[in-house]
N, C-alpha and C. Protein backbone atom coordinates (compact mmCIF):
# COMPACT_ATOMS: atom_id res chain seq x y z
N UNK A 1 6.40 -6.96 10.44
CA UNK A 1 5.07 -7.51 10.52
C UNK A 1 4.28 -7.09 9.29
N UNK A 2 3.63 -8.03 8.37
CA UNK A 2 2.56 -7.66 7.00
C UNK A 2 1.71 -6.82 7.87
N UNK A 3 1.27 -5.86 6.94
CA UNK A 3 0.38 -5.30 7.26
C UNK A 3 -1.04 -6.10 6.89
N UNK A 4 -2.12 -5.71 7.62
CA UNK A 4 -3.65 -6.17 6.85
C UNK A 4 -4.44 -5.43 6.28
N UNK A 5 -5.00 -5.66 5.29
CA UNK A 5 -5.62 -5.18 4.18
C UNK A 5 -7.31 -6.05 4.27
N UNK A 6 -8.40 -4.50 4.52
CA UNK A 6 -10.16 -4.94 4.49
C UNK A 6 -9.84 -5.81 3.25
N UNK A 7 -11.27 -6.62 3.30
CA UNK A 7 -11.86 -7.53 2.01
C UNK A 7 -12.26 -5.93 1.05
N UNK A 8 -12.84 -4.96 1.63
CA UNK A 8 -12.80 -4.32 1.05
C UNK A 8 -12.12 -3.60 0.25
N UNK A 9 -10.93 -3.36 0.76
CA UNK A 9 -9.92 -2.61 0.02
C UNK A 9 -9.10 -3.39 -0.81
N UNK A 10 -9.26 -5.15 -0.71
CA UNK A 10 -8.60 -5.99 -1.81
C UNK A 10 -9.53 -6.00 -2.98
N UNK A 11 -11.10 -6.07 -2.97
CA UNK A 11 -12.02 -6.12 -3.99
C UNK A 11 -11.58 -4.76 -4.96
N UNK A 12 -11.74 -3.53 -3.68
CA UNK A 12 -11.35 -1.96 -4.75
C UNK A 12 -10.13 -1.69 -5.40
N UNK A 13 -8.99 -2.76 -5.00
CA UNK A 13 -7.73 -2.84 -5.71
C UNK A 13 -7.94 -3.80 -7.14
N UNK A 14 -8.90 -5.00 -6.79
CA UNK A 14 -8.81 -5.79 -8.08
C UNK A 14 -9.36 -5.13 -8.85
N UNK A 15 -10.58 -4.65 -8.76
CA UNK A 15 -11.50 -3.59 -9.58
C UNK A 15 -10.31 -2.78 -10.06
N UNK A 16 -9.68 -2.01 -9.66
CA UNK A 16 -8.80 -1.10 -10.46
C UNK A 16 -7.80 -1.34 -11.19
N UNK A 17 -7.35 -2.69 -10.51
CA UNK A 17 -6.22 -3.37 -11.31
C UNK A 17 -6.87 -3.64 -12.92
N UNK A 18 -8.11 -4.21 -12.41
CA UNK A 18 -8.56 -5.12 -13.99
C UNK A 18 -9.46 -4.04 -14.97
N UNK A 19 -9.79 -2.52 -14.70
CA UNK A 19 -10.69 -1.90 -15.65
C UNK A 19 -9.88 -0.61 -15.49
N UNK A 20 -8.92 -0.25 -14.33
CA UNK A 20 -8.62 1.43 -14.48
C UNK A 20 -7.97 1.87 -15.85
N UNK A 21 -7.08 0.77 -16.20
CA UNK A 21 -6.33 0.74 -17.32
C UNK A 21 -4.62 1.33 -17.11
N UNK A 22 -4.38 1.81 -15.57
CA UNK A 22 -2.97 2.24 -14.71
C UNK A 22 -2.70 0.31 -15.20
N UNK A 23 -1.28 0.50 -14.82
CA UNK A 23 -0.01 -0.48 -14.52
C UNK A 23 -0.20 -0.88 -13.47
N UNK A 24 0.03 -2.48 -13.11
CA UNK A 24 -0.16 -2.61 -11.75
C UNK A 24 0.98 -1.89 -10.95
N UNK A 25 2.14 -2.17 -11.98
CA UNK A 25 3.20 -1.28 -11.13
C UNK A 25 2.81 0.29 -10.10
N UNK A 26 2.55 0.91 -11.24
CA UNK A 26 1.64 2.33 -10.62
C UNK A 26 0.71 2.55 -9.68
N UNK A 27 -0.75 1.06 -9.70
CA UNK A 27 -1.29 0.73 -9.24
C UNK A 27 -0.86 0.76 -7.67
N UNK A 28 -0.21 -0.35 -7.49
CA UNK A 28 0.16 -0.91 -6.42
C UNK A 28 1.06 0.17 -5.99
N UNK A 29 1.77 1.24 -6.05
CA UNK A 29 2.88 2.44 -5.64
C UNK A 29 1.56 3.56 -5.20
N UNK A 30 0.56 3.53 -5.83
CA UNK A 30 -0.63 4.11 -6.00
C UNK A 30 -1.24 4.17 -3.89
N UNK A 31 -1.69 3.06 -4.07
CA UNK A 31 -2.17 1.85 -3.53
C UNK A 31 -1.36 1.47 -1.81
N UNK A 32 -0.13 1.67 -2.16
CA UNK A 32 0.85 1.34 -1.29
C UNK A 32 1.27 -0.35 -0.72
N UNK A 33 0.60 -1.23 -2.44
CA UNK A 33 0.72 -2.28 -2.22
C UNK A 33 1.77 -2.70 -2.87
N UNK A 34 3.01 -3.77 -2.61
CA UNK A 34 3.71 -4.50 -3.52
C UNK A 34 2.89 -4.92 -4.46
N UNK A 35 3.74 -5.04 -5.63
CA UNK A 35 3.22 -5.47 -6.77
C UNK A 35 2.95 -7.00 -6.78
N UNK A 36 3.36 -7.64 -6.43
CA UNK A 36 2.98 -9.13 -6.37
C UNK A 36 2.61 -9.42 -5.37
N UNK A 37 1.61 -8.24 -4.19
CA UNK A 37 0.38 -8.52 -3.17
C UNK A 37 -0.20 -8.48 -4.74
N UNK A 38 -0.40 -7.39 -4.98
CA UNK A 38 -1.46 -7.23 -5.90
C UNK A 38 -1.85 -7.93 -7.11
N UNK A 39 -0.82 -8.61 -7.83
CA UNK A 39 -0.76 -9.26 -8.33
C UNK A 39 -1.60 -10.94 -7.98
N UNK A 40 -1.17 -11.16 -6.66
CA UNK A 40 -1.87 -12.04 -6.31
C UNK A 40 -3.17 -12.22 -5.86
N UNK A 41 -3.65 -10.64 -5.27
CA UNK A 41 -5.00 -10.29 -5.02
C UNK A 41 -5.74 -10.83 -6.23
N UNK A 42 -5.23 -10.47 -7.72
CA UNK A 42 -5.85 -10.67 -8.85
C UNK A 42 -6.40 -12.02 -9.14
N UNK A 43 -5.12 -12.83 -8.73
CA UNK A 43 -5.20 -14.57 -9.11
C UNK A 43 -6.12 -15.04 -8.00
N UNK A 44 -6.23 -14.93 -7.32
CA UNK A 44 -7.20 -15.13 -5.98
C UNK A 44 -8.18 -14.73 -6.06
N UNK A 45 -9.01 -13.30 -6.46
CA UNK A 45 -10.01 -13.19 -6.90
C UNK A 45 -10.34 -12.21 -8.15
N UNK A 46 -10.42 -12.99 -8.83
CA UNK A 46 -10.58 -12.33 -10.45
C UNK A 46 -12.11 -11.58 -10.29
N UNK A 47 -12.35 -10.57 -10.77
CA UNK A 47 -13.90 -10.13 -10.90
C UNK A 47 -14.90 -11.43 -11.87
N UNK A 48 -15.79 -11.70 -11.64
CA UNK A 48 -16.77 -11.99 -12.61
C UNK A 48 -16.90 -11.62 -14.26
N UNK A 49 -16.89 -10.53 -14.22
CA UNK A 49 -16.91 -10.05 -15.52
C UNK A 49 -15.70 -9.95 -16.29
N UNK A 50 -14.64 -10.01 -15.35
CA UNK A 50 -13.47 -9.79 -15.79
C UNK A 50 -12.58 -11.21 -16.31
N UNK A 51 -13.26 -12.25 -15.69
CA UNK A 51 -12.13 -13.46 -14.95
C UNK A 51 -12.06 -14.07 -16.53
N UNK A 52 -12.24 -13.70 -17.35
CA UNK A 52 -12.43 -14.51 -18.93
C UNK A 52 -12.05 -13.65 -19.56
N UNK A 53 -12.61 -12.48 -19.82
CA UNK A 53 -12.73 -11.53 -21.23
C UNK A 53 -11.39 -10.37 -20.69
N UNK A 54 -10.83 -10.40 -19.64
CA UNK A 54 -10.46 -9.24 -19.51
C UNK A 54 -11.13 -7.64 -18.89
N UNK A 55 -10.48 -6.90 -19.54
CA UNK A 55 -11.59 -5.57 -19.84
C UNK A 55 -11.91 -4.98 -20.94
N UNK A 56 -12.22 -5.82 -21.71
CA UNK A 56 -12.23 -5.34 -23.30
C UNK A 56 -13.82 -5.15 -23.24
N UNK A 57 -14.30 -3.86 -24.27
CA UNK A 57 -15.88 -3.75 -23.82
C UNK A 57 -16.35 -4.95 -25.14
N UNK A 58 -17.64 -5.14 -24.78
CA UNK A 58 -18.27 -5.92 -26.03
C UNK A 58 -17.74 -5.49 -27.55
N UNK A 59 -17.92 -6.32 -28.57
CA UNK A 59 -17.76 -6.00 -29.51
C UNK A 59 -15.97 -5.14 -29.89
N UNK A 60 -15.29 -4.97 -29.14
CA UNK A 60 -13.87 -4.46 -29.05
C UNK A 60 -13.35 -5.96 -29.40
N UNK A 61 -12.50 -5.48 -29.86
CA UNK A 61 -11.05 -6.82 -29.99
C UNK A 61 -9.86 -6.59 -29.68
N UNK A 62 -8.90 -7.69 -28.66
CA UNK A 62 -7.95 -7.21 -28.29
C UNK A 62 -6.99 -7.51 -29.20
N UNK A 63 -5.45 -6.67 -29.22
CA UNK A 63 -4.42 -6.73 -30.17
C UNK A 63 -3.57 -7.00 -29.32
């Protein structure tokens, strides 16, 4: 049986996925989520600030 996961605790996973700067791999072992829950948590709801730029701060450029 999947387990269920709060709205809450999918928002505090994307948040960490997209700014902690961990691996989702790590993340999600972290977390105690498969990597492609989490993965998909991401594609499903991207942060606002995040859903374009990434996490790169202003004025940074990515390589």
């Amino acid at each position: 049986m999947a387990k269920e996961y709060t709205d809450e605790f999918r928002r505090d996973a994307v948040r960490m996925a997209t700014t902690s700067g961990l691996t989702r791999p790590r993340l999600s072992s972290d977390l105690g989520v498969g990597v492609s829950t989490l993965n998909k948590w991401v594609q499903q709801h991207p942060l606002p600030d995040t859903a374009l730029h990434g996490n790169v701060p202003k004025g940074d450029t990515m390589i």
